[in-house]
C-alpha atoms as a PDB file:
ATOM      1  CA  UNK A   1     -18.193 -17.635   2.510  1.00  0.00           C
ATOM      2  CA  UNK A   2     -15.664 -16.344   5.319  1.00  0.00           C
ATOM      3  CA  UNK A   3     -12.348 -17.458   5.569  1.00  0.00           C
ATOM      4  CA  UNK A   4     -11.202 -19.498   8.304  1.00  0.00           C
ATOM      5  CA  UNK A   5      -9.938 -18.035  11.847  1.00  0.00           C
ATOM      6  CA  UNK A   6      -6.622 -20.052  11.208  1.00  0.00           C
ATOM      7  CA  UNK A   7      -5.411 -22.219   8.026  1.00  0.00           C
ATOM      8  CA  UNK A   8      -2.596 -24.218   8.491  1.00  0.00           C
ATOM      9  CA  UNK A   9       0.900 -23.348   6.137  1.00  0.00           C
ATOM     10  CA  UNK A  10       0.541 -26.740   4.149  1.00  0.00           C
ATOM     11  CA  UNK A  11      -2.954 -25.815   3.331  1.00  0.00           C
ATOM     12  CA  UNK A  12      -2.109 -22.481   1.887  1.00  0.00           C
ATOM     13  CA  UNK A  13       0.567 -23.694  -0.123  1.00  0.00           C
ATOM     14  CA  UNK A  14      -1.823 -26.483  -1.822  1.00  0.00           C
ATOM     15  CA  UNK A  15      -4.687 -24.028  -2.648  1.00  0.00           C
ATOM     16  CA  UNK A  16      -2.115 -21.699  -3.534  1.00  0.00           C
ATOM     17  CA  UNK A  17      -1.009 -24.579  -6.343  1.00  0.00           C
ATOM     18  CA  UNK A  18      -4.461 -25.276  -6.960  1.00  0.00           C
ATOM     19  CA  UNK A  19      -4.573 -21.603  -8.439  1.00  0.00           C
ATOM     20  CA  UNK A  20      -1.905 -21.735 -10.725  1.00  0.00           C
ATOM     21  CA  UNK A  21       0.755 -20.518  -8.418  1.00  0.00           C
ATOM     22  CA  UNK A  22       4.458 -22.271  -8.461  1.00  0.00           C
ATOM     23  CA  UNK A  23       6.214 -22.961  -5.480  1.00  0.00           C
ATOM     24  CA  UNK A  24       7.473 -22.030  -2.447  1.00  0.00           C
ATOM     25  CA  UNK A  25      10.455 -21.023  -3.626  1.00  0.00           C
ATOM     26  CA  UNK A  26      13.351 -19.975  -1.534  1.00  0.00           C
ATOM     27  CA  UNK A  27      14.770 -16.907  -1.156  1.00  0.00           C
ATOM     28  CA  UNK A  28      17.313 -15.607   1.688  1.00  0.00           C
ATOM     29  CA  UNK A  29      15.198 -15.324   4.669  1.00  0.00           C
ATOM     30  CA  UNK A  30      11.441 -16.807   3.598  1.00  0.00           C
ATOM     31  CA  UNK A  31       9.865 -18.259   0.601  1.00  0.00           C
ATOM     32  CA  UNK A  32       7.377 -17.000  -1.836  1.00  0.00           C
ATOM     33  CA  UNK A  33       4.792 -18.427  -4.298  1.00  0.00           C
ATOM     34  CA  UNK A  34       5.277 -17.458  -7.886  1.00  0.00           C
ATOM     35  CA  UNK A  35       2.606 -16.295 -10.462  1.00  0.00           C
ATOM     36  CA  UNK A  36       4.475 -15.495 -13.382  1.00  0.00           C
ATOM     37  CA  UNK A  37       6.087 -12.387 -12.372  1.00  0.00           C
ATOM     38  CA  UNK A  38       4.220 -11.912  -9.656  1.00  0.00           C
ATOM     39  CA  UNK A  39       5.768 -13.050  -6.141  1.00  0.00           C
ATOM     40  CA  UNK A  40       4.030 -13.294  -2.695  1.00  0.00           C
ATOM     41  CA  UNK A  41       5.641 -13.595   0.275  1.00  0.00           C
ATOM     42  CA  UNK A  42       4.532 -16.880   2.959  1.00  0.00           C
ATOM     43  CA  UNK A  43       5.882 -17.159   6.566  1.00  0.00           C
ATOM     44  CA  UNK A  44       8.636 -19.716   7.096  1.00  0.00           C
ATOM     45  CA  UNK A  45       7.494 -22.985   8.817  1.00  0.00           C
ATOM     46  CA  UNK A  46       7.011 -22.594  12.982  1.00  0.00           C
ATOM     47  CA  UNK A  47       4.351 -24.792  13.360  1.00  0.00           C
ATOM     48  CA  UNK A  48       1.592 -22.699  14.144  1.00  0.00           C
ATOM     49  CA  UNK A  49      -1.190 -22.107  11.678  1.00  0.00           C
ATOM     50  CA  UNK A  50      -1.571 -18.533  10.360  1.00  0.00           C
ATOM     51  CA  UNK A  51      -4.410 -16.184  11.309  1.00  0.00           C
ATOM     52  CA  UNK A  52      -6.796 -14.963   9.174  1.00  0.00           C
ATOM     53  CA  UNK A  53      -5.286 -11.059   9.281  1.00  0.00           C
ATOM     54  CA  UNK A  54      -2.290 -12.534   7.508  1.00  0.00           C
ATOM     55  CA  UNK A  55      -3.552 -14.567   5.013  1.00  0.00           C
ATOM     56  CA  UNK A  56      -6.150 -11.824   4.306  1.00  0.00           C
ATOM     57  CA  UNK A  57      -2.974  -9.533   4.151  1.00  0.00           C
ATOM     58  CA  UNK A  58      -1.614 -12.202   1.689  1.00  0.00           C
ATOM     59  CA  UNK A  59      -4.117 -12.928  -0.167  1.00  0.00           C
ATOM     60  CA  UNK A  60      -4.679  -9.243  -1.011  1.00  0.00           C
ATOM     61  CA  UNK A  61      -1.014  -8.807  -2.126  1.00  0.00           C
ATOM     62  CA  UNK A  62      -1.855 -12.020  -4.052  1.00  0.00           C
ATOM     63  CA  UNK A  63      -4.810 -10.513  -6.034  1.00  0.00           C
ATOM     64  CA  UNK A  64      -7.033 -14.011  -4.821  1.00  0.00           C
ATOM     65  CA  UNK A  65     -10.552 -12.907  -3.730  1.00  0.00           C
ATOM     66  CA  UNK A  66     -11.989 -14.832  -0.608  1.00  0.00           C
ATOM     67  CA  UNK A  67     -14.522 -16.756  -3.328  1.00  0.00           C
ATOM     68  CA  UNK A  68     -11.925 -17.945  -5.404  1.00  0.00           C
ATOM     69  CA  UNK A  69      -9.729 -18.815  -2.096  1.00  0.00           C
ATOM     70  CA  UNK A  70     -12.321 -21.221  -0.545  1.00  0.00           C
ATOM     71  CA  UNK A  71     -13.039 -22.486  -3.932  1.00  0.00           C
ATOM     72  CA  UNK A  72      -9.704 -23.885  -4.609  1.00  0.00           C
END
């Protein structure tokens, strides 16, 4: 299964949750999802949905394969 050209921020927060992930949390200048010590950057809110070369990016930093991703 292929991730999807564009995923909106709300969405990847609530499958980021439905992994086990806390947050977002705020920090200074953006937030991040939490994983017990493990943090991941997300882009602030602006209303646009994010493309798949950043989520990709993200969920690689995130350790989240694109199975388990379209699974949660």
């Amino acid at each position: 299964m292929a991730l999807p050209r564009s995923t909106p921020r709300r969405e990847i927060i609530r499958k980021f949750r439905a992994l086990g992930w806390e947050g977002p949390i705020q920090a200074r200048t953006h937030q991040f999802m939490k994983h017990g010590k493990q943090k991941v950057r997300i882009p602030n809110p602006h209303g646009e949905d994010l493309d798949i070369s950043l989520l990709s990016e993200i969920l690689r930093q995130a350790g989240i394969t694109d199975e388990d991703w379209m699974k949660a």
